[in-house]
PDB file of N, CA and C in Angstrom:
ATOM      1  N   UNK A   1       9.634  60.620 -13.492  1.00  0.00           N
ATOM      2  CA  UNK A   1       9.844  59.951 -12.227  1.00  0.00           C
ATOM      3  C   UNK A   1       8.475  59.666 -11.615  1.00  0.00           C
ATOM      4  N   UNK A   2       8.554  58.772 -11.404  1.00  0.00           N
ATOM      5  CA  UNK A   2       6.847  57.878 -10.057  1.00  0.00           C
ATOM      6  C   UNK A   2       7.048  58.501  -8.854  1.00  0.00           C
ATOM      7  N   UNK A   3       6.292  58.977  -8.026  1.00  0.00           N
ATOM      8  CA  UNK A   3       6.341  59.018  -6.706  1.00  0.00           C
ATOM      9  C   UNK A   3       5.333  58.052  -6.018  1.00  0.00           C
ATOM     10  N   UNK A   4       6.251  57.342  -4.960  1.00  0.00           N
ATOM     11  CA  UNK A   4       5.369  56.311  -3.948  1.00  0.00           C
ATOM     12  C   UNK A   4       4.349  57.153  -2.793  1.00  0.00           C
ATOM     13  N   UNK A   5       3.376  57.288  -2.485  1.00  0.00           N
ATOM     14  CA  UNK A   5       3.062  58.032  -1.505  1.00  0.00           C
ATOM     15  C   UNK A   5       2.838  56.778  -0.316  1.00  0.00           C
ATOM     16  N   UNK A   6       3.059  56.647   0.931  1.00  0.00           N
ATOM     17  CA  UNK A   6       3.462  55.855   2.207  1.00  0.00           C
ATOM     18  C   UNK A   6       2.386  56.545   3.089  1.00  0.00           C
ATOM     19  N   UNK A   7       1.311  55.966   3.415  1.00  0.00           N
ATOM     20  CA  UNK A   7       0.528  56.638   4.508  1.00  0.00           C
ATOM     21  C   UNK A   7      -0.037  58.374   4.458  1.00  0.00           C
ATOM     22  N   UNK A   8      -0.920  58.544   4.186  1.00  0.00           N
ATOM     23  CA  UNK A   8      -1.499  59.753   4.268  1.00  0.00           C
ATOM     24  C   UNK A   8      -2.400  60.151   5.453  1.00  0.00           C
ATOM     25  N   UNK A   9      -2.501  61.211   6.222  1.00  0.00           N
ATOM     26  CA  UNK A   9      -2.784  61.616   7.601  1.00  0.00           C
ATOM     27  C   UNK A   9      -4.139  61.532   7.067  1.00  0.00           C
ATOM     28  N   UNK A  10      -5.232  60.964   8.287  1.00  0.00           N
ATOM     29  CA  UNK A  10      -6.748  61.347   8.030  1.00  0.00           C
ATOM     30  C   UNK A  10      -7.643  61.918   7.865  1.00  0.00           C
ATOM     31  N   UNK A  11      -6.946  63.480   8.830  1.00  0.00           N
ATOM     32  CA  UNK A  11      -7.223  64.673   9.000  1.00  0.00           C
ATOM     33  C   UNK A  11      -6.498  66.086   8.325  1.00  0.00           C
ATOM     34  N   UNK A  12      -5.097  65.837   8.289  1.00  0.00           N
ATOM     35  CA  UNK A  12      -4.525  66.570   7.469  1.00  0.00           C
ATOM     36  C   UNK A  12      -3.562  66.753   5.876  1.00  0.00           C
ATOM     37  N   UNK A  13      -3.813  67.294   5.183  1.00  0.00           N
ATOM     38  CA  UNK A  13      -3.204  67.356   4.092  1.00  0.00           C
ATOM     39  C   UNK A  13      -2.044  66.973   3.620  1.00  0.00           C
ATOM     40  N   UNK A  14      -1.451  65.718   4.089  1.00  0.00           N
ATOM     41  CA  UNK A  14      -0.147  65.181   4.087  1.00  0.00           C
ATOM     42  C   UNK A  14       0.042  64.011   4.087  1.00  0.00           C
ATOM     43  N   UNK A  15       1.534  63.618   3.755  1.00  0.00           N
ATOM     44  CA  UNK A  15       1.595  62.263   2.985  1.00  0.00           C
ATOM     45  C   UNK A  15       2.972  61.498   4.356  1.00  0.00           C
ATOM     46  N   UNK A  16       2.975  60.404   5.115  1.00  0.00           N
ATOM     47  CA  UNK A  16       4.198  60.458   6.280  1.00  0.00           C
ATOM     48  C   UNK A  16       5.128  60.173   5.233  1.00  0.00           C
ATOM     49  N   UNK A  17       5.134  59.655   4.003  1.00  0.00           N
ATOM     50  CA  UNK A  17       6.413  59.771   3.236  1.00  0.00           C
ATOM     51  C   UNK A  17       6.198  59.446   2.064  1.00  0.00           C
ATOM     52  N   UNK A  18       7.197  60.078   1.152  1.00  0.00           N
ATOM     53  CA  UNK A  18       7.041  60.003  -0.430  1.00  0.00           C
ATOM     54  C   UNK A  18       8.468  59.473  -0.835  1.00  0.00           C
ATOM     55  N   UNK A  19       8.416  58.673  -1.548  1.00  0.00           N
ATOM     56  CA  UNK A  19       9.805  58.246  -2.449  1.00  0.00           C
ATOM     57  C   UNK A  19       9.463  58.625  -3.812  1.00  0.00           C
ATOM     58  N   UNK A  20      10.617  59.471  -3.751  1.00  0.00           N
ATOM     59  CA  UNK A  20      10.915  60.229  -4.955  1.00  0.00           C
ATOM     60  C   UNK A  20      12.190  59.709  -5.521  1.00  0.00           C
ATOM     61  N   UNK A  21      12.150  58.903  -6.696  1.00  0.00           N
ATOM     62  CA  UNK A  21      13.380  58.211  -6.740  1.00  0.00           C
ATOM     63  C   UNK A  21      13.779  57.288  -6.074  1.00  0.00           C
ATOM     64  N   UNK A  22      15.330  57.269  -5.712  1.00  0.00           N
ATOM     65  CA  UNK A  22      16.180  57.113  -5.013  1.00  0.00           C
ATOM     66  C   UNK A  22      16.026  57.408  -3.568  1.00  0.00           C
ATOM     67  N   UNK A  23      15.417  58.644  -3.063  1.00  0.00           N
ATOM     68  CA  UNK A  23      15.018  59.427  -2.073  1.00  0.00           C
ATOM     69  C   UNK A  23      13.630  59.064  -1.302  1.00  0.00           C
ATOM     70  N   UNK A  24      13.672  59.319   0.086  1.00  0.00           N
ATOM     71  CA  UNK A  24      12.328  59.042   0.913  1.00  0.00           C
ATOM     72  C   UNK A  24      12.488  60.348   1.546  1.00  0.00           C
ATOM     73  N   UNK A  25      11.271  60.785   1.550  1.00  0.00           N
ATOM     74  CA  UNK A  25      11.366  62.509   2.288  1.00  0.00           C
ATOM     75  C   UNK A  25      10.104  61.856   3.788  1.00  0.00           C
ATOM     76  N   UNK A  26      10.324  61.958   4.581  1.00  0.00           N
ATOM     77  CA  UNK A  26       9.364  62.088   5.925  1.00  0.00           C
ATOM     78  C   UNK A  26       9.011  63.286   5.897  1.00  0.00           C
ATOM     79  N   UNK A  27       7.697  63.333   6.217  1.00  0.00           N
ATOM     80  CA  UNK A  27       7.081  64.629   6.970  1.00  0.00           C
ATOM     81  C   UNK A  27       7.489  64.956   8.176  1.00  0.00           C
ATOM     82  N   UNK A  28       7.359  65.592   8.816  1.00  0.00           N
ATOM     83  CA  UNK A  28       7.773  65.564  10.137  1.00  0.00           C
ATOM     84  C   UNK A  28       6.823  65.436  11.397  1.00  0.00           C
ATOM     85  N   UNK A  29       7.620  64.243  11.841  1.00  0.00           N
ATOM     86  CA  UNK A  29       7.308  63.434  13.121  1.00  0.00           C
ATOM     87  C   UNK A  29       7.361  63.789  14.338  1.00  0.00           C
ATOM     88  N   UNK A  30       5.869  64.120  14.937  1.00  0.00           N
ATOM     89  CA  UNK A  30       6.203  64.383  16.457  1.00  0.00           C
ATOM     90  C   UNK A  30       5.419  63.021  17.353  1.00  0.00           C
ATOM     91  N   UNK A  31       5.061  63.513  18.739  1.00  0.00           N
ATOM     92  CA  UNK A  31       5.884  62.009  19.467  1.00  0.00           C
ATOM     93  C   UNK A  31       4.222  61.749  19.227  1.00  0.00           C
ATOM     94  N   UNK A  32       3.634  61.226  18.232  1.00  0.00           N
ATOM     95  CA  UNK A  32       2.166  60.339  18.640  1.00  0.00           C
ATOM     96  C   UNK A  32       2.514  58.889  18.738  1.00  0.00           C
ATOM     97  N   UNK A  33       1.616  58.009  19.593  1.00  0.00           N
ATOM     98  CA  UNK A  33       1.617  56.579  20.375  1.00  0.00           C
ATOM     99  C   UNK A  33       1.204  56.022  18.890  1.00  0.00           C
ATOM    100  N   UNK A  34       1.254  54.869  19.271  1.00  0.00           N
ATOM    101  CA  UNK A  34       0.016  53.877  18.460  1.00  0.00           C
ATOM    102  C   UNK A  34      -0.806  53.899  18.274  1.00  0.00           C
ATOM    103  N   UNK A  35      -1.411  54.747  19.623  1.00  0.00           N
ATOM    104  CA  UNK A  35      -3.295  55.246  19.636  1.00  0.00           C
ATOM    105  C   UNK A  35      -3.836  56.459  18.850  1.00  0.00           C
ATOM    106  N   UNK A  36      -2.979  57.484  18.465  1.00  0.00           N
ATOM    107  CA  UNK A  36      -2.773  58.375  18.104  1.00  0.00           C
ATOM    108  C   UNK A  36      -2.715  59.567  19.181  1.00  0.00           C
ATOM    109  N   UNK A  37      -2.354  59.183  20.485  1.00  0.00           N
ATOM    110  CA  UNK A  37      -2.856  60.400  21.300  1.00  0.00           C
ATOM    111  C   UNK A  37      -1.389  60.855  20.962  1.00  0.00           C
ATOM    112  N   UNK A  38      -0.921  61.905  21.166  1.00  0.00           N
ATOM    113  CA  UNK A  38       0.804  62.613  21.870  1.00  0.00           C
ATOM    114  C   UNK A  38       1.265  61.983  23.141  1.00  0.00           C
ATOM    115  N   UNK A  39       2.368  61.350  23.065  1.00  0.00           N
ATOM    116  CA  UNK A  39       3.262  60.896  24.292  1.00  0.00           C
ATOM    117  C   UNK A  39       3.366  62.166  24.764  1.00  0.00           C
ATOM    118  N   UNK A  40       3.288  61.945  26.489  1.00  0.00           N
ATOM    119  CA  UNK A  40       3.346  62.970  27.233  1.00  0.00           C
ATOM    120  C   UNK A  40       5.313  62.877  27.800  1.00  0.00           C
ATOM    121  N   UNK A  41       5.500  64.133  28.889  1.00  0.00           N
ATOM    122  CA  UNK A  41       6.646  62.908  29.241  1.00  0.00           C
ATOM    123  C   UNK A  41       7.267  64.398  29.000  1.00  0.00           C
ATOM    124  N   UNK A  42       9.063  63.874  29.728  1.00  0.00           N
ATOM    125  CA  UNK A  42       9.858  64.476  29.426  1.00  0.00           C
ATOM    126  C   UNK A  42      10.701  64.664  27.473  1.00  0.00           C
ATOM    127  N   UNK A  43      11.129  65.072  27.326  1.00  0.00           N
ATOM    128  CA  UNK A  43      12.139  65.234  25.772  1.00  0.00           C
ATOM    129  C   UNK A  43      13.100  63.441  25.646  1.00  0.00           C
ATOM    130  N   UNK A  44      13.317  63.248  26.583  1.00  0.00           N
ATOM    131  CA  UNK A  44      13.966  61.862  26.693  1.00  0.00           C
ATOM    132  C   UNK A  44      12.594  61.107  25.570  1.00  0.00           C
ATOM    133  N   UNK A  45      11.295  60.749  26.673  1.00  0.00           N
ATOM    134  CA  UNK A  45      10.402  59.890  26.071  1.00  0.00           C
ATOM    135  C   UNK A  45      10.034  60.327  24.556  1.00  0.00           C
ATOM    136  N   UNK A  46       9.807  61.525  24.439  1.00  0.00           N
ATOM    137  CA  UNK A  46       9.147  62.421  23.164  1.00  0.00           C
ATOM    138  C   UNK A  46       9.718  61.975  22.287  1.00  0.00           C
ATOM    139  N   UNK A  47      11.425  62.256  22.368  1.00  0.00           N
ATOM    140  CA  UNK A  47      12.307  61.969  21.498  1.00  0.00           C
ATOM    141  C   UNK A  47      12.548  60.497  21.010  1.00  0.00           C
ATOM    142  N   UNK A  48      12.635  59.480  21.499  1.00  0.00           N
ATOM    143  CA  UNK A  48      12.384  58.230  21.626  1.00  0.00           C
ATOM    144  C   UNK A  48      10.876  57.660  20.617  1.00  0.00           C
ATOM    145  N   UNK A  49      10.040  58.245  21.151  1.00  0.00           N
ATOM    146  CA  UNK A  49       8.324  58.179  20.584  1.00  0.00           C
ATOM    147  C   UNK A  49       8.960  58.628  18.808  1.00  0.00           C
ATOM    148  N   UNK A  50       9.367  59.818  18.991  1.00  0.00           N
ATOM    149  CA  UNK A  50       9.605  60.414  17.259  1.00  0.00           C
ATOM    150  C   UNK A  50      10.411  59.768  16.475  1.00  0.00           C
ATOM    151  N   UNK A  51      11.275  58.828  17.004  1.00  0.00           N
ATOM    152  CA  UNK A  51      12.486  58.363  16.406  1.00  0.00           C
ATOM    153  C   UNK A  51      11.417  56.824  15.909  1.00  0.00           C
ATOM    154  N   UNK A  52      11.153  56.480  17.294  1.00  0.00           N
ATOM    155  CA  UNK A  52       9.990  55.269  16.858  1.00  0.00           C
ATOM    156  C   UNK A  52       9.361  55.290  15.565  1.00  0.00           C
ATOM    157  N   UNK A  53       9.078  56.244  15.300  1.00  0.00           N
ATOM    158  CA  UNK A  53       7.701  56.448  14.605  1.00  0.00           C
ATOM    159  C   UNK A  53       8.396  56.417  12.980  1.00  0.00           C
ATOM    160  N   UNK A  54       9.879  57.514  13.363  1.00  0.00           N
ATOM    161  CA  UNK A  54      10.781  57.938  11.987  1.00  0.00           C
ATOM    162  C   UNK A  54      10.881  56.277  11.510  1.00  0.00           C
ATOM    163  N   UNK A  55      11.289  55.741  12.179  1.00  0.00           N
ATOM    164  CA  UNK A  55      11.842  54.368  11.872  1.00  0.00           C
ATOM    165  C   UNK A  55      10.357  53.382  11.069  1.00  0.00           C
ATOM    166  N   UNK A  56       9.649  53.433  12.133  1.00  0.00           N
ATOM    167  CA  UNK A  56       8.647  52.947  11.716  1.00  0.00           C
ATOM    168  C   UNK A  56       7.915  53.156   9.979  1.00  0.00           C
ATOM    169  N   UNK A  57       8.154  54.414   9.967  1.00  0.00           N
ATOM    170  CA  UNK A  57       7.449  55.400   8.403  1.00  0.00           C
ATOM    171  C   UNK A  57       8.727  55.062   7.481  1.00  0.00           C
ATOM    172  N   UNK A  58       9.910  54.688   8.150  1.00  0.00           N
ATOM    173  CA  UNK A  58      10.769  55.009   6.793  1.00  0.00           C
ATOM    174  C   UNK A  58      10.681  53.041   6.484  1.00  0.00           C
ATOM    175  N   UNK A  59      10.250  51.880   6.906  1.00  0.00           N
ATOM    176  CA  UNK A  59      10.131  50.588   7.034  1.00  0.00           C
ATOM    177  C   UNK A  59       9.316  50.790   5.929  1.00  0.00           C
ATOM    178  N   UNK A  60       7.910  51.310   6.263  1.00  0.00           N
ATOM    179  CA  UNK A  60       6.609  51.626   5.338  1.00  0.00           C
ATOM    180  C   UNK A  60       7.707  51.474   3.578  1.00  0.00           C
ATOM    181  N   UNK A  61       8.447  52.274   3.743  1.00  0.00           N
ATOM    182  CA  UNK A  61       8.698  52.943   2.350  1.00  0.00           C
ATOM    183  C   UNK A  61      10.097  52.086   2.078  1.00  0.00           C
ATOM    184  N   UNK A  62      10.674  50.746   3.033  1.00  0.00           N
ATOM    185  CA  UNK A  62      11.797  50.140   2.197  1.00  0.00           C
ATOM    186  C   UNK A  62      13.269  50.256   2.618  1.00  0.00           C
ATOM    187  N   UNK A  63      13.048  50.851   4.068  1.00  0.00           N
ATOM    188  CA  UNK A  63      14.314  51.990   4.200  1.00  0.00           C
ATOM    189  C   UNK A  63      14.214  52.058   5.678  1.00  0.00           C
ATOM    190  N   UNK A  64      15.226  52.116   6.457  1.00  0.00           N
ATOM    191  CA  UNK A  64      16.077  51.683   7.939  1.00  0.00           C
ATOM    192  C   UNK A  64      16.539  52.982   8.527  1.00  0.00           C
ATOM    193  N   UNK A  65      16.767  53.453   9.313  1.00  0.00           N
ATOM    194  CA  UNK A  65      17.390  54.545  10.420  1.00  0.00           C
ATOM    195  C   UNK A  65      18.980  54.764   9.290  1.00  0.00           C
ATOM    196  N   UNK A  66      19.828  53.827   8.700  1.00  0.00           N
ATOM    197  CA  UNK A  66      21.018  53.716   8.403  1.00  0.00           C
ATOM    198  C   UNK A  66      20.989  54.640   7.087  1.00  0.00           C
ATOM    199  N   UNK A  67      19.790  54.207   6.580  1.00  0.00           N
ATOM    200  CA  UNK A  67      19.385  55.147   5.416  1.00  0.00           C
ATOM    201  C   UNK A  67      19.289  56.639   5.290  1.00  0.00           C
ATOM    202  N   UNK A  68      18.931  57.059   6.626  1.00  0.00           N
ATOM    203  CA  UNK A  68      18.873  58.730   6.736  1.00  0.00           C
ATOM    204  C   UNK A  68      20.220  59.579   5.877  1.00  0.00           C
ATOM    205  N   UNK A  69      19.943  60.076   5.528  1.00  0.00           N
ATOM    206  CA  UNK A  69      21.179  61.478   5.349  1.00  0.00           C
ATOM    207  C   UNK A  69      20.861  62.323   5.711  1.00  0.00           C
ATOM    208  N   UNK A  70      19.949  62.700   6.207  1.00  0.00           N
ATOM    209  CA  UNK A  70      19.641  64.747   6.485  1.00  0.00           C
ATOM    210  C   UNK A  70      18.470  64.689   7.446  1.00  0.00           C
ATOM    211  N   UNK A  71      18.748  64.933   8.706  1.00  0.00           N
ATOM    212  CA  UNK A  71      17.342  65.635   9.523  1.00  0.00           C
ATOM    213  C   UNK A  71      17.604  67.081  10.000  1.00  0.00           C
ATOM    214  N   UNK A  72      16.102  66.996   9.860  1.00  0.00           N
ATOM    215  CA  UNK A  72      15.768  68.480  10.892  1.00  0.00           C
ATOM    216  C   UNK A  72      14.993  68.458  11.848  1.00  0.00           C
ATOM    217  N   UNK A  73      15.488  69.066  12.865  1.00  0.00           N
ATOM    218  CA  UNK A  73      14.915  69.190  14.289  1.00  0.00           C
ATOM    219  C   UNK A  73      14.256  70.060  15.165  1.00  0.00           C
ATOM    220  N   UNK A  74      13.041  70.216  15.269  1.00  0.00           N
ATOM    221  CA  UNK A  74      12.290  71.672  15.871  1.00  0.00           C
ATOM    222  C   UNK A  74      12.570  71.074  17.431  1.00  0.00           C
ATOM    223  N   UNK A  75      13.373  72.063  18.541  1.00  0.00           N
ATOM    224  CA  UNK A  75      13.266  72.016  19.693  1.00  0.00           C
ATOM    225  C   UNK A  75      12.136  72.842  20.302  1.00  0.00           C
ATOM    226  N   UNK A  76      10.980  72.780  21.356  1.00  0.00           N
ATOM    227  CA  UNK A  76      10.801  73.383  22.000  1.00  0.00           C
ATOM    228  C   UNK A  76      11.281  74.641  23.315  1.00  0.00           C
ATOM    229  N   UNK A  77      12.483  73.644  23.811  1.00  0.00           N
ATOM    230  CA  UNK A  77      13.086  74.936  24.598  1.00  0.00           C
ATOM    231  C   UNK A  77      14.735  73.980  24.357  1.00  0.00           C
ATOM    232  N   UNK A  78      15.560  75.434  24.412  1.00  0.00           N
ATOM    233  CA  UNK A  78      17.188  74.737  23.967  1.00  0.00           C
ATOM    234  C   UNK A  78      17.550  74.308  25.118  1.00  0.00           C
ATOM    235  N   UNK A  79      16.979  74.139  26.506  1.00  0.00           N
ATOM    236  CA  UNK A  79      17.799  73.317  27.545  1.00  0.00           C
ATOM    237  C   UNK A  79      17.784  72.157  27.222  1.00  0.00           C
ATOM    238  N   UNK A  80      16.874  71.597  26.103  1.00  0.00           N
ATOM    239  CA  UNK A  80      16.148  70.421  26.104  1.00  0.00           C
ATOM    240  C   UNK A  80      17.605  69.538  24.951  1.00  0.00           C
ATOM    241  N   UNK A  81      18.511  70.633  24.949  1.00  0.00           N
ATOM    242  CA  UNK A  81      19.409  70.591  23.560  1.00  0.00           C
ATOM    243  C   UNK A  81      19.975  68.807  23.978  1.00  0.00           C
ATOM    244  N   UNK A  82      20.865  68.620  25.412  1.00  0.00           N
ATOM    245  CA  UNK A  82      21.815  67.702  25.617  1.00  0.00           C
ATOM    246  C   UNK A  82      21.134  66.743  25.737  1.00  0.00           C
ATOM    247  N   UNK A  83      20.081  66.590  26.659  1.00  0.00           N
ATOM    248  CA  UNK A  83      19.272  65.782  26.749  1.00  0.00           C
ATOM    249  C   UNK A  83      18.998  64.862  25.162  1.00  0.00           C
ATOM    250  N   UNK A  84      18.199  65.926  24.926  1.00  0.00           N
ATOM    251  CA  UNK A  84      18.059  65.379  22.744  1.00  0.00           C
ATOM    252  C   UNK A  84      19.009  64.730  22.155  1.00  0.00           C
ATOM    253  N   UNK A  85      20.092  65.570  22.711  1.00  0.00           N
ATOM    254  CA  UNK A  85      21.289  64.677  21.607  1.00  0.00           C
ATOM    255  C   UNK A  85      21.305  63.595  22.375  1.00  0.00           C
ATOM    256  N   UNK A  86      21.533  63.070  23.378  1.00  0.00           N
ATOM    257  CA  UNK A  86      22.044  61.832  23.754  1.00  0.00           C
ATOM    258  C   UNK A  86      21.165  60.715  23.835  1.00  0.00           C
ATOM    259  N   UNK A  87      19.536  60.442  23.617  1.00  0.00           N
ATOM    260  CA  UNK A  87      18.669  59.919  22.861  1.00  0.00           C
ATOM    261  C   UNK A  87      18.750  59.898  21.603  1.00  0.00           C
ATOM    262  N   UNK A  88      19.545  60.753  20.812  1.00  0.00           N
ATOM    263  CA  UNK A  88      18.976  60.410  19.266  1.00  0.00           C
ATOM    264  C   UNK A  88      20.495  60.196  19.070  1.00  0.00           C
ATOM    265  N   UNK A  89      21.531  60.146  19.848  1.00  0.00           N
ATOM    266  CA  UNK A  89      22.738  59.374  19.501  1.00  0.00           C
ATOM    267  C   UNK A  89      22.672  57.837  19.626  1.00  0.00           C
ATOM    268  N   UNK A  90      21.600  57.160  20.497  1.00  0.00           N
ATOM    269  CA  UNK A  90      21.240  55.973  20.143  1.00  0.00           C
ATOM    270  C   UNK A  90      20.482  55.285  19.186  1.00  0.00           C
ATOM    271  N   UNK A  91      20.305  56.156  18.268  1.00  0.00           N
ATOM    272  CA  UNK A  91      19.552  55.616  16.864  1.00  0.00           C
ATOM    273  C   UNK A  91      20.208  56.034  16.023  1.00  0.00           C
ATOM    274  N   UNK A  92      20.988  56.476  15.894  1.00  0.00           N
ATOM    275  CA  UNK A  92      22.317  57.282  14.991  1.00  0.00           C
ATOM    276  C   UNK A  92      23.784  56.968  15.558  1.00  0.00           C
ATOM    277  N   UNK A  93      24.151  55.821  15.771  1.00  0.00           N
ATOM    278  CA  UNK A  93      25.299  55.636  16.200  1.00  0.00           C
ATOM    279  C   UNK A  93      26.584  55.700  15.983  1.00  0.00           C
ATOM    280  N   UNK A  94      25.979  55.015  14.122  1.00  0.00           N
ATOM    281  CA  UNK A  94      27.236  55.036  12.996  1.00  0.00           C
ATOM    282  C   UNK A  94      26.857  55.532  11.931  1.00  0.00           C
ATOM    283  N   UNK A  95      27.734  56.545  11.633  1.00  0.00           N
ATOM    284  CA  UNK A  95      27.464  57.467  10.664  1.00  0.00           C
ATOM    285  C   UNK A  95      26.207  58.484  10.498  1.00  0.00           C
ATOM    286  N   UNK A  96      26.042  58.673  11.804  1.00  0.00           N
ATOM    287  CA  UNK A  96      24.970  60.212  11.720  1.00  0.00           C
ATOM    288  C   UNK A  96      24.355  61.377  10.614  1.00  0.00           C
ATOM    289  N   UNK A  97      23.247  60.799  10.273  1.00  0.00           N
ATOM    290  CA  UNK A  97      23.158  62.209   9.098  1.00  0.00           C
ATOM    291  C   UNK A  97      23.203  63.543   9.292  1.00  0.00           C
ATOM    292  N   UNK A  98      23.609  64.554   8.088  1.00  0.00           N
ATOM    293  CA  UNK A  98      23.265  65.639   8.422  1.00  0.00           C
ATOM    294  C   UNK A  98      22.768  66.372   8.960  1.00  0.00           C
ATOM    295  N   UNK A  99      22.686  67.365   9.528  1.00  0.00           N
ATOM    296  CA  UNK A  99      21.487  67.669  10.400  1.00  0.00           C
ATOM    297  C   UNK A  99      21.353  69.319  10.740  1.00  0.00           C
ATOM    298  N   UNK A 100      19.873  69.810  11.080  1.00  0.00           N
ATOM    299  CA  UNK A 100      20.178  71.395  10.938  1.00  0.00           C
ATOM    300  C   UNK A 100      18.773  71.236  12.476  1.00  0.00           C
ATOM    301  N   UNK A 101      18.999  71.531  13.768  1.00  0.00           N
ATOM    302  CA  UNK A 101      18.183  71.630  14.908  1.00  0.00           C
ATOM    303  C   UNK A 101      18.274  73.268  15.404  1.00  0.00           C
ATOM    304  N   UNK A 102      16.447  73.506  15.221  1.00  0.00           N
ATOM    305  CA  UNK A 102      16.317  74.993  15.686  1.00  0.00           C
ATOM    306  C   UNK A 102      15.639  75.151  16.888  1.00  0.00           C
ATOM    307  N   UNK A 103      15.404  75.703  17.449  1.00  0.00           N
ATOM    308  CA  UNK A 103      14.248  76.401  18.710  1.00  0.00           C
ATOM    309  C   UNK A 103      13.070  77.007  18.127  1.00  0.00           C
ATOM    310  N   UNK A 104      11.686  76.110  17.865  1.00  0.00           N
ATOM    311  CA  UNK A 104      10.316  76.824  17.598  1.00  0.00           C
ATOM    312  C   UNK A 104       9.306  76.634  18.533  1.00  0.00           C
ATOM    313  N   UNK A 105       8.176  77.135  18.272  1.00  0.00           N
ATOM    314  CA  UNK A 105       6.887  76.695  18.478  1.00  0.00           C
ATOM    315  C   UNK A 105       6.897  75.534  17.761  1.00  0.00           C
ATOM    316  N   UNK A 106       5.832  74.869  18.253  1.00  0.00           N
ATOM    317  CA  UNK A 106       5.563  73.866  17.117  1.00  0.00           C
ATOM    318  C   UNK A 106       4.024  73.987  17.248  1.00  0.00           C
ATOM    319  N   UNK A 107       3.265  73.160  16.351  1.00  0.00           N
ATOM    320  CA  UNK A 107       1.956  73.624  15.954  1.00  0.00           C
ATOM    321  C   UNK A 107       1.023  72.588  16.972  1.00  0.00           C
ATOM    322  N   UNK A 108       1.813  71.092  17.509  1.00  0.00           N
ATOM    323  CA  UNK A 108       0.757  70.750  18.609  1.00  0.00           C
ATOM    324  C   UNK A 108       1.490  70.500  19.743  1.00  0.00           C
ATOM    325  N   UNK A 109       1.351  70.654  21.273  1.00  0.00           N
ATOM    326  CA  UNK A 109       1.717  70.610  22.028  1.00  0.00           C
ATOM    327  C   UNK A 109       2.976  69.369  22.637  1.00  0.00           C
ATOM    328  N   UNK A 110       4.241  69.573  21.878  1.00  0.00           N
ATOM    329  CA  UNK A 110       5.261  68.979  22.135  1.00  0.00           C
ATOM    330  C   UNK A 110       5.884  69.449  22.293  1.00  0.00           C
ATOM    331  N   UNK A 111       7.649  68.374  22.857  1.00  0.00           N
ATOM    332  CA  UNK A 111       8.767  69.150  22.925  1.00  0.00           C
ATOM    333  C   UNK A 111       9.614  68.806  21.715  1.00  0.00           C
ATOM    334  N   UNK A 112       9.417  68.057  20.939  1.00  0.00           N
ATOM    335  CA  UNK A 112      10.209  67.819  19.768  1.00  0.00           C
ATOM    336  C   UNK A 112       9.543  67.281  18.361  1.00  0.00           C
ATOM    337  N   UNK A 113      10.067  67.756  16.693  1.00  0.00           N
ATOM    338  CA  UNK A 113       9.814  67.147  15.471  1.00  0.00           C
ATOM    339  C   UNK A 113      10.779  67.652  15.199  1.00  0.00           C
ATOM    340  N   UNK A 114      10.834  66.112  14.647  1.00  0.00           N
ATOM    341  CA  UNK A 114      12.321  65.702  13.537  1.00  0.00           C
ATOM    342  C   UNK A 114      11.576  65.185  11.672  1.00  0.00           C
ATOM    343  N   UNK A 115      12.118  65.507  10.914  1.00  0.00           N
ATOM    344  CA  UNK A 115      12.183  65.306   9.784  1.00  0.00           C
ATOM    345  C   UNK A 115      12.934  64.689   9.168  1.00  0.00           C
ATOM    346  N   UNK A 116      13.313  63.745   8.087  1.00  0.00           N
ATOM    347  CA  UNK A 116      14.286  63.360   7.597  1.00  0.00           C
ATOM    348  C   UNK A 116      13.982  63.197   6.144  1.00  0.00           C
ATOM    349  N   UNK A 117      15.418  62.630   5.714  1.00  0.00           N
ATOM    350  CA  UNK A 117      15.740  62.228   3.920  1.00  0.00           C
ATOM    351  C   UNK A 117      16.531  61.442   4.489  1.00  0.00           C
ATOM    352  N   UNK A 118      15.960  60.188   3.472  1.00  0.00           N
ATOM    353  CA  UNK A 118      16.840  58.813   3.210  1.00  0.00           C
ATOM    354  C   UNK A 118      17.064  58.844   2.189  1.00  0.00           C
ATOM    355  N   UNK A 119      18.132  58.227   1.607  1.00  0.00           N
ATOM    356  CA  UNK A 119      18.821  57.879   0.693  1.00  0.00           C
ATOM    357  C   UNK A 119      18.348  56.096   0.082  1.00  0.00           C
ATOM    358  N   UNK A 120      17.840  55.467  -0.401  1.00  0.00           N
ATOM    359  CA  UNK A 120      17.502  53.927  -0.820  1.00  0.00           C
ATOM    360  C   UNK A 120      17.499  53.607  -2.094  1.00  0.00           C
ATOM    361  N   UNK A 121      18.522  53.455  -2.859  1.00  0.00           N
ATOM    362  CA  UNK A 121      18.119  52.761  -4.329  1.00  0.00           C
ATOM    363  C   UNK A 121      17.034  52.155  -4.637  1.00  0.00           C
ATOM    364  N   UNK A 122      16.256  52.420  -5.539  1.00  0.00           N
ATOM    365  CA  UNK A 122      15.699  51.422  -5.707  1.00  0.00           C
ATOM    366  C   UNK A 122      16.432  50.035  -6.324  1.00  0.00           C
ATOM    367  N   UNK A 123      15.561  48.971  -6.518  1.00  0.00           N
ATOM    368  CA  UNK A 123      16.328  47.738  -7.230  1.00  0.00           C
ATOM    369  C   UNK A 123      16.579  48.143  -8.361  1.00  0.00           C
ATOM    370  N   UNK A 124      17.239  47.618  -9.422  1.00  0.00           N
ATOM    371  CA  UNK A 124      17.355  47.655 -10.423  1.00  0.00           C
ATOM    372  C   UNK A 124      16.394  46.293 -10.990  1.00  0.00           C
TER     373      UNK A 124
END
């Protein structure tokens, strides 16, 4: 099997996505701008910024929001739970992927990273 590698970070040891196969794995996405700074902001904006970005990285590699099957979700604090869902129910409208959302730290000063797996044939 080939793996595609999609954007590699400048500074850190990572790839924003690999197609493996059939499969696109994202690294996981927290809320950076265009500029690279971190969107500041409530979990509404953050969440919005990460989904941006998911969408954006999974385009890179061939592959649409519809494509997802499986995310994972690091919350900063669980009040932040309802709020979250009802932002990322607007990018997931029909047919929602899998999904497994915990309560961590996270390693740079946000309130949310999401991860995903898409599903994309390649052509034949």
């Amino acid at each position: 099997m080939t793996l595609q590698v999609f954007g590699t970070h400048p500074t850190v040891p990572l790839s924003a996505a690999i197609r493996a196969g059939d499969f696109i794995f994202l690294s996981g996405q927290v809320p950076f701008g265009p500029d690279g700074r971190l969107v500041g902001g409530d979990i509404e904006t953050q969440t919005r910024q990460v989904l941006d970005n998911i969408k954006a990285a999974l385009e890179t590699a061939g592959a649409t929001l519809s494509d997802v099957v499986k995310a994972t979700i690091w919350l900063t604090d669980p009040d932040d739970f309802a709020r979250f869902n009802t932002v990322y129910g607007t990018y997931f409208d029909k047919a929602p992927p899998a999904r497994s959302c915990v309560v961590s730290q996270l390693m740079v000063d946000a309130c949310v990273e999401i991860e995903v797996i898409a599903y994309k044939p390649l052509p034949a």
